[in-house]
N, C-alpha and C. Protein backbone atom coordinates (compact mmCIF):
# COMPACT_ATOMS: atom_id res chain seq x y z
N UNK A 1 46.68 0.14 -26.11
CA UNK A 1 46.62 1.59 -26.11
C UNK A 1 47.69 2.13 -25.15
N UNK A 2 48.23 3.19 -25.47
CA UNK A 2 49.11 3.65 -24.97
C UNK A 2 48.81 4.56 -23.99
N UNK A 3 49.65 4.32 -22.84
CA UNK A 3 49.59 5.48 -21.42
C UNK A 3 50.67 6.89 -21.62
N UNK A 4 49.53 7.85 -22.01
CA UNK A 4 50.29 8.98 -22.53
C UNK A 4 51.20 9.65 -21.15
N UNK A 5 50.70 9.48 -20.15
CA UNK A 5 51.18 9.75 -18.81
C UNK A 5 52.29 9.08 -18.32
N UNK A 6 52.31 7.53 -18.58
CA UNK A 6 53.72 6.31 -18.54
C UNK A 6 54.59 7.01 -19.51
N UNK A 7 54.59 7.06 -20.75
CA UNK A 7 55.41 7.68 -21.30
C UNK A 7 55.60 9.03 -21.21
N UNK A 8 55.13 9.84 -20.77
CA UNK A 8 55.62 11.28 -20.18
C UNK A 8 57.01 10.82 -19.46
N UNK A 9 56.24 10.20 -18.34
CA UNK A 9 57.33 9.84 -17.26
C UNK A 9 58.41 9.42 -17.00
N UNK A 10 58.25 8.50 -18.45
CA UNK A 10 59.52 7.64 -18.92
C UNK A 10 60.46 8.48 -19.33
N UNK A 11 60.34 9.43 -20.58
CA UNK A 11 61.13 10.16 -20.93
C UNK A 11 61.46 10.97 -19.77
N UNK A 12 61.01 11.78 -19.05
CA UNK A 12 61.38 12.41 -17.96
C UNK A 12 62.48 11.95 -17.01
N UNK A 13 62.16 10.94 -16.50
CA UNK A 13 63.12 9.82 -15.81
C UNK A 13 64.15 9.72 -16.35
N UNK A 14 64.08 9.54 -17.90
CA UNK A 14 65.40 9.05 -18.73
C UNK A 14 66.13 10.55 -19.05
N UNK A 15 65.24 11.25 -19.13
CA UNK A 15 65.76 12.76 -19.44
C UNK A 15 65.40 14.05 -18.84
N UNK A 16 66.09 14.01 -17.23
CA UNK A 16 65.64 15.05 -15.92
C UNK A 16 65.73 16.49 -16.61
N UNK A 17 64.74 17.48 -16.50
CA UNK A 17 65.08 18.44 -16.94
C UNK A 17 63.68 19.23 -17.80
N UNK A 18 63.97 17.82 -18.77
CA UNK A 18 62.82 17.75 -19.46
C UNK A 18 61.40 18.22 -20.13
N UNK A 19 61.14 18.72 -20.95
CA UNK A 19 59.27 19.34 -20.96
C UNK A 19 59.04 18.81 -21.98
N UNK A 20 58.17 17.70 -21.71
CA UNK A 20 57.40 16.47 -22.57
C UNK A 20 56.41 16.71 -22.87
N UNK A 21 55.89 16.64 -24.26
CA UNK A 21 54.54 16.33 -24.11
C UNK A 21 54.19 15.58 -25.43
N UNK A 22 53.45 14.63 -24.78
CA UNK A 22 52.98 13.21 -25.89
C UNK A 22 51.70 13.26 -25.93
N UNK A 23 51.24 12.83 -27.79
CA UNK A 23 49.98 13.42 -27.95
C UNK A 23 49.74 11.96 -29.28
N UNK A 24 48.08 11.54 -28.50
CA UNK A 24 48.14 10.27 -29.36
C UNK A 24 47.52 11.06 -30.73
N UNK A 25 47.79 10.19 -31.67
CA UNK A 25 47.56 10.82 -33.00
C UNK A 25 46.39 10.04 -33.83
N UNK A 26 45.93 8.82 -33.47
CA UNK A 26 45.12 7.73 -33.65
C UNK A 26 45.49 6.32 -32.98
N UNK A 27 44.52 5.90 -32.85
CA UNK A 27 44.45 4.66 -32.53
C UNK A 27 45.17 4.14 -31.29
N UNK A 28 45.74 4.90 -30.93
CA UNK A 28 46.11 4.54 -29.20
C UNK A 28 47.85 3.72 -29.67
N UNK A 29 48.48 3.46 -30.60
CA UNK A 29 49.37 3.75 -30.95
C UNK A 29 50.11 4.30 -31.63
N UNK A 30 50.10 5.56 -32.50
CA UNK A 30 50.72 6.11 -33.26
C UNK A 30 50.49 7.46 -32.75
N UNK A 31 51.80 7.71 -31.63
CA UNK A 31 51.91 9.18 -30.92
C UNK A 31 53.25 9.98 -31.81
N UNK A 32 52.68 10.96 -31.16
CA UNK A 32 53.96 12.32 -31.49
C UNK A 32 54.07 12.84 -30.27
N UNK A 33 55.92 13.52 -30.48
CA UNK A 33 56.48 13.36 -29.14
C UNK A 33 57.21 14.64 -29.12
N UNK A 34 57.22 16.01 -28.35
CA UNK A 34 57.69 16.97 -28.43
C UNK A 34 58.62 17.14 -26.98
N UNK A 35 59.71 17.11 -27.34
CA UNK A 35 61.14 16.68 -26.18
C UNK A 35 61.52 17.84 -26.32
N UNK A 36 61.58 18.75 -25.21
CA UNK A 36 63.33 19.87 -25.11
C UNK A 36 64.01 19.22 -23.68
N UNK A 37 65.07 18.98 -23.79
CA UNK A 37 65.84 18.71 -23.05
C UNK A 37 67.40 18.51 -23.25
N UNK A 38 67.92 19.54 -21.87
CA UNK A 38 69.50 20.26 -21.59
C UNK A 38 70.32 18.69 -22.06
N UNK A 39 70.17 17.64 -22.07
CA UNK A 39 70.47 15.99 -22.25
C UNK A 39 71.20 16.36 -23.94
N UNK A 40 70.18 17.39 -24.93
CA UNK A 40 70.33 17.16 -26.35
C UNK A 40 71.64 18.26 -26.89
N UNK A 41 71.74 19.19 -26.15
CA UNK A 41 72.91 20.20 -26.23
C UNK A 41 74.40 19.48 -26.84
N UNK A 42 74.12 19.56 -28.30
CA UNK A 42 75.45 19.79 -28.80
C UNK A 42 74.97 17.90 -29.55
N UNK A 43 74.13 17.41 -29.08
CA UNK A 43 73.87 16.36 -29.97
C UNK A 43 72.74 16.35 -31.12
N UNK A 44 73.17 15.56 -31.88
CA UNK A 44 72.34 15.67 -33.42
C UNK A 44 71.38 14.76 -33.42
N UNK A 45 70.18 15.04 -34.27
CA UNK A 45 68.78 15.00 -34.31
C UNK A 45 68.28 13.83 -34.05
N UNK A 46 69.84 12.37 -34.58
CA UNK A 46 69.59 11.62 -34.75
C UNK A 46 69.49 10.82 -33.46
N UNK A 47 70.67 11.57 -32.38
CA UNK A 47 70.87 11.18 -31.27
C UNK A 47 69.90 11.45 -30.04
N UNK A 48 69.57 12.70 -30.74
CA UNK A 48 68.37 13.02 -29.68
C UNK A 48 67.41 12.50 -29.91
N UNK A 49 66.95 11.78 -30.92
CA UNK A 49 65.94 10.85 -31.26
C UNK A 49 65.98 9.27 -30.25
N UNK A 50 67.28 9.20 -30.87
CA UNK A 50 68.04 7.42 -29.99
C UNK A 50 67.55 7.91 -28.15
N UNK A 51 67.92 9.10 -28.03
CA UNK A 51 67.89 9.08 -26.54
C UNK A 51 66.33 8.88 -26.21
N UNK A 52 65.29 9.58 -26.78
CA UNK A 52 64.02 9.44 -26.53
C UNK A 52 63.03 7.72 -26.88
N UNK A 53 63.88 7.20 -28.34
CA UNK A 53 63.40 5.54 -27.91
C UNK A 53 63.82 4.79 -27.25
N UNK A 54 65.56 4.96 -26.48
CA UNK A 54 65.89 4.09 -25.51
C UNK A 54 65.07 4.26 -24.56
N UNK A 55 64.19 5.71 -24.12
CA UNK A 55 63.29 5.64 -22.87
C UNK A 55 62.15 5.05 -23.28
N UNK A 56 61.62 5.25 -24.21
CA UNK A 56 60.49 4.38 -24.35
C UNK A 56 60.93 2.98 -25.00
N UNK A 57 62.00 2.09 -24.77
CA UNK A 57 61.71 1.15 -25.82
C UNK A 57 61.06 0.14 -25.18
N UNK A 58 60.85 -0.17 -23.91
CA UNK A 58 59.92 -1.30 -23.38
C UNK A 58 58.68 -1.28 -24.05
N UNK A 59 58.08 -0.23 -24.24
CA UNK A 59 56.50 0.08 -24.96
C UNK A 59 57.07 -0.27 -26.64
N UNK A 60 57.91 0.31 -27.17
CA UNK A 60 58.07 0.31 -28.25
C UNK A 60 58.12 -1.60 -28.72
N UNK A 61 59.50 -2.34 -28.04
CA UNK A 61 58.93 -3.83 -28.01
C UNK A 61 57.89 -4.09 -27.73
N UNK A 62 57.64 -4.35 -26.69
CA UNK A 62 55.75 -4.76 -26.32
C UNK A 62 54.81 -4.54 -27.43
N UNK A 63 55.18 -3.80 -28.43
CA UNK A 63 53.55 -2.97 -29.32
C UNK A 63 53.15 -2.23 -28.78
N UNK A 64 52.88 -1.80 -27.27
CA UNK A 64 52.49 -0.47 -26.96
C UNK A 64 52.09 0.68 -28.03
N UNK A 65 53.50 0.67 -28.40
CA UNK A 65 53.90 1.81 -29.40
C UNK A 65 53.67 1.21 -30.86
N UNK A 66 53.02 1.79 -31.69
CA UNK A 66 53.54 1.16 -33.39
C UNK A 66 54.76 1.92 -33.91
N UNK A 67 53.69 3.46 -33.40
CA UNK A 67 54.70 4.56 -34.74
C UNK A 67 55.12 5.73 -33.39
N UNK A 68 56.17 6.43 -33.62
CA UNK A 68 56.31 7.50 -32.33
C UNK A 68 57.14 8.49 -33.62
N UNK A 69 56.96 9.66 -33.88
CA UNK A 69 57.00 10.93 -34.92
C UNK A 69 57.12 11.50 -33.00
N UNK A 70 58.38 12.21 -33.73
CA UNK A 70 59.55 12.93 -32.71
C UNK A 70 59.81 14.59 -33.31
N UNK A 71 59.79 15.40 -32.08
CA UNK A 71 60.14 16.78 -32.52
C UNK A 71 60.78 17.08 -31.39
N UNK A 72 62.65 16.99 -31.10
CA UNK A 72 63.55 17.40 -30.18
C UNK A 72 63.95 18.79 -30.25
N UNK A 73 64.59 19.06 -29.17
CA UNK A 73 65.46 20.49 -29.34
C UNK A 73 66.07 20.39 -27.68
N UNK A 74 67.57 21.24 -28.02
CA UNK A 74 67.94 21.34 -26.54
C UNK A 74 67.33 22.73 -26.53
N UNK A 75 66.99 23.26 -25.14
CA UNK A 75 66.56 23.90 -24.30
C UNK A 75 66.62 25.26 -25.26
N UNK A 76 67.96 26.51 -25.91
CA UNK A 76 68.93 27.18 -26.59
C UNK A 76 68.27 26.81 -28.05
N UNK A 77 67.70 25.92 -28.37
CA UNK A 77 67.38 25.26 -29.83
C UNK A 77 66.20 25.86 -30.24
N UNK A 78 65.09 25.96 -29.13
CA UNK A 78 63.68 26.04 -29.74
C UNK A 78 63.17 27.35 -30.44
């Protein structure tokens, strides 16, 4: 099961600025992940995606994670 709080933090860490919020969706792995962060300005959906599993990918290897459903925006975006 996943630590909705570890992964807050993670992304945060990886992306200062940040307003996270991770919300399990079942089963203690299959979260959704709502990112704005100044990090995504001028990068595309796909990248701002890459940036949010490089912070979580320790959980994501491990199994922590199964499934992670992503909703980015820079700051100007939302």
């Amino acid at each position: 099961m996943a630590d909705l709080e570890e992964l807050t933090r993670m992304i945060r860490d990886a992306l200062p600025g940040a307003e996270v919020e991770v919300v399990d969706q079942g089963g203690g792995d299959h979260l959704w992940a709502r990112v704005v962060a100044p990090q995504f300005d001028g990068e595309t959906r796909i990248a701002q995606h890459r940036m949010v599993y490089a912070a979580v990918k320790q959980r994501l290897d491990d199994g922590t994670i199964h499934a992670l459903a992503l909703s980015t925006a820079a700051p100007e975006d939302r």
